[in-house]
C-alpha atoms as a PDB file:
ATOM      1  CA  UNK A   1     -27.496 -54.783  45.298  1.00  0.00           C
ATOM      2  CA  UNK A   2     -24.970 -56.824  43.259  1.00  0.00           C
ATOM      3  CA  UNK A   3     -24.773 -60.294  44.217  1.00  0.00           C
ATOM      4  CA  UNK A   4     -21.289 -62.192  45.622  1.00  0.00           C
ATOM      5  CA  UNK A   5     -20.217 -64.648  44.356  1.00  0.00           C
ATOM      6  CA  UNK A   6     -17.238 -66.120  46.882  1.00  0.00           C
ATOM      7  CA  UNK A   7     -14.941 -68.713  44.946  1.00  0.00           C
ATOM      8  CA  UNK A   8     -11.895 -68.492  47.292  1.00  0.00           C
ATOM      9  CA  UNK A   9     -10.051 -72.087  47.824  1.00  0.00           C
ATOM     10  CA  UNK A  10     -11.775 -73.642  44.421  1.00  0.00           C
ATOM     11  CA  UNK A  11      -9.293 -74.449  41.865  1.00  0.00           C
ATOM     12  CA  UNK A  12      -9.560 -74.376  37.682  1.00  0.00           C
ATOM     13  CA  UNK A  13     -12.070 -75.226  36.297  1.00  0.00           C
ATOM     14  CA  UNK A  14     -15.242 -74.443  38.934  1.00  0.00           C
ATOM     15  CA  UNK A  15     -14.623 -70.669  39.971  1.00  0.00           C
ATOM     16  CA  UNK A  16     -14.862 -70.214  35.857  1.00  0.00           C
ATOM     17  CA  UNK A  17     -17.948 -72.938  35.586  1.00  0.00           C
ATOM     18  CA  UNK A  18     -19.555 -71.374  38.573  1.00  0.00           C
ATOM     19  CA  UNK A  19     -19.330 -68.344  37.599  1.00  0.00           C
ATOM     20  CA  UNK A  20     -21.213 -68.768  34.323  1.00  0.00           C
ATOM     21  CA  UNK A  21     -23.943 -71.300  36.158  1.00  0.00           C
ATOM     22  CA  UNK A  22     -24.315 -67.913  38.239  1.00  0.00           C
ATOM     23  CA  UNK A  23     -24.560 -65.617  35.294  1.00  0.00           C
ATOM     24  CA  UNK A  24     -27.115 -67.998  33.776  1.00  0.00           C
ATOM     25  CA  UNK A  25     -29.893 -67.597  36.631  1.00  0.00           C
ATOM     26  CA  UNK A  26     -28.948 -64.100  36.630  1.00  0.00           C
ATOM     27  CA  UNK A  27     -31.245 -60.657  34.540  1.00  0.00           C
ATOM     28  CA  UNK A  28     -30.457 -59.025  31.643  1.00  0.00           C
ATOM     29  CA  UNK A  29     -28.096 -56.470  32.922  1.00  0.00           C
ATOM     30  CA  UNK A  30     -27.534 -58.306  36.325  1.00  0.00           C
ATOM     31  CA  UNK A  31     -24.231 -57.733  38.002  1.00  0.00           C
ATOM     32  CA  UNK A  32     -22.492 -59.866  39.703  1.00  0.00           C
ATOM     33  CA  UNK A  33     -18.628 -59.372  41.682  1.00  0.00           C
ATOM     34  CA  UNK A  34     -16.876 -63.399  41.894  1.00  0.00           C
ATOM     35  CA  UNK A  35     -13.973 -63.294  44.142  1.00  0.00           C
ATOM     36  CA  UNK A  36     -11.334 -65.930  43.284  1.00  0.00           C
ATOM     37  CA  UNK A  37      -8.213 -66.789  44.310  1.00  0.00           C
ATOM     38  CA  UNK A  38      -7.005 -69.734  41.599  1.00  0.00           C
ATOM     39  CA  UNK A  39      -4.442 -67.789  40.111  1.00  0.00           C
ATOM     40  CA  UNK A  40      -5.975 -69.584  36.809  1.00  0.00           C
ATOM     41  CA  UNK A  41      -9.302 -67.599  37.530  1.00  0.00           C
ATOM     42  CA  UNK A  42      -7.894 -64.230  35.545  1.00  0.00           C
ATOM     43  CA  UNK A  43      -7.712 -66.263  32.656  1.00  0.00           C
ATOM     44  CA  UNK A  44     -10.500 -68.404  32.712  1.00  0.00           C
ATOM     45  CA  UNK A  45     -13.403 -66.329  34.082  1.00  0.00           C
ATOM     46  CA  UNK A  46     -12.763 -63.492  31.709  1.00  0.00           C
ATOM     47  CA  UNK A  47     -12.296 -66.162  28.715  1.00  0.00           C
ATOM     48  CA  UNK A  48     -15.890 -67.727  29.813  1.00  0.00           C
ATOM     49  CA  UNK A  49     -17.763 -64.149  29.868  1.00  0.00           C
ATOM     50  CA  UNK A  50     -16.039 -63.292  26.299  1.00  0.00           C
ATOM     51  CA  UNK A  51     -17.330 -67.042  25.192  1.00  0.00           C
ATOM     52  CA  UNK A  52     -20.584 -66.329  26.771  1.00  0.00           C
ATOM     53  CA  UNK A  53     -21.156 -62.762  25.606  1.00  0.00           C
ATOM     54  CA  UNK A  54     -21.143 -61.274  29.385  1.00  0.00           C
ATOM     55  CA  UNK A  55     -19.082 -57.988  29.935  1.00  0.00           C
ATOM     56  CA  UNK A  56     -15.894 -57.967  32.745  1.00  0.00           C
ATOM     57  CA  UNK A  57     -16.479 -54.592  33.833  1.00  0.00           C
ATOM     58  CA  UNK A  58     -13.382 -54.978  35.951  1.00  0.00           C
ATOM     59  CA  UNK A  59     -10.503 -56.970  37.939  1.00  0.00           C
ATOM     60  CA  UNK A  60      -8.766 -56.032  41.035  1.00  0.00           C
ATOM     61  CA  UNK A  61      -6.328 -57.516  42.732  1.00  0.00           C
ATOM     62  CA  UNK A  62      -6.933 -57.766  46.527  1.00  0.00           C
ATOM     63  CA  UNK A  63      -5.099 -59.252  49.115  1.00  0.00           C
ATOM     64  CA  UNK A  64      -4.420 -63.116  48.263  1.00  0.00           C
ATOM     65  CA  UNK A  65      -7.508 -62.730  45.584  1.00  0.00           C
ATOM     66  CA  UNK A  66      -8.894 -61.469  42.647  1.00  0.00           C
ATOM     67  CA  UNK A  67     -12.047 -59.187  42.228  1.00  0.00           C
ATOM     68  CA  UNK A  68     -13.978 -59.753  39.057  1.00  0.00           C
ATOM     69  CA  UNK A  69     -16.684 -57.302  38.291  1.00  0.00           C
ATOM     70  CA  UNK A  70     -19.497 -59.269  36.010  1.00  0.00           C
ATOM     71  CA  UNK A  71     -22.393 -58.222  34.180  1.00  0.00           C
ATOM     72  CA  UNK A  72     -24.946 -60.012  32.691  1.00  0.00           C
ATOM     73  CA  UNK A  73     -25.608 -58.856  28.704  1.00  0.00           C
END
């Protein structure tokens, strides 16, 4: 099961910070959904996984929030 990672009501920079502190405990090939609202987070958390070298496998946009689909590389 892919673990959730709830960010809602955080603001720039920590839904990006802890999403990587997440990724970093995380296996090779570990997924990992962040849900976000900071409208700041669609820039920022797929910036930090292209610095990191983790894949966005995908972002939705939900009601009020975004859906970021993470995996661990």
């Amino acid at each position: 099961m892919d673990e959730i990672l709830d960010l809602r009501g955080l603001k720039c920079p920590l839904p990006a910070l802890l999403a990587k502190k997440t990724l970093a405990r995380l296996g090779s090939g570990a997924a990992l959904t962040v849900l976000a609202d900071d409208p700041m987070s669609v820039v920022d958390i797929p910036h930090m996984c292209h610095s990191e070298g983790h894949a966005v496998d995908g972002v939705a946009s939900r009601d009020g929030y975004s859906e970021f689909r993470l995996r661990k590389v």
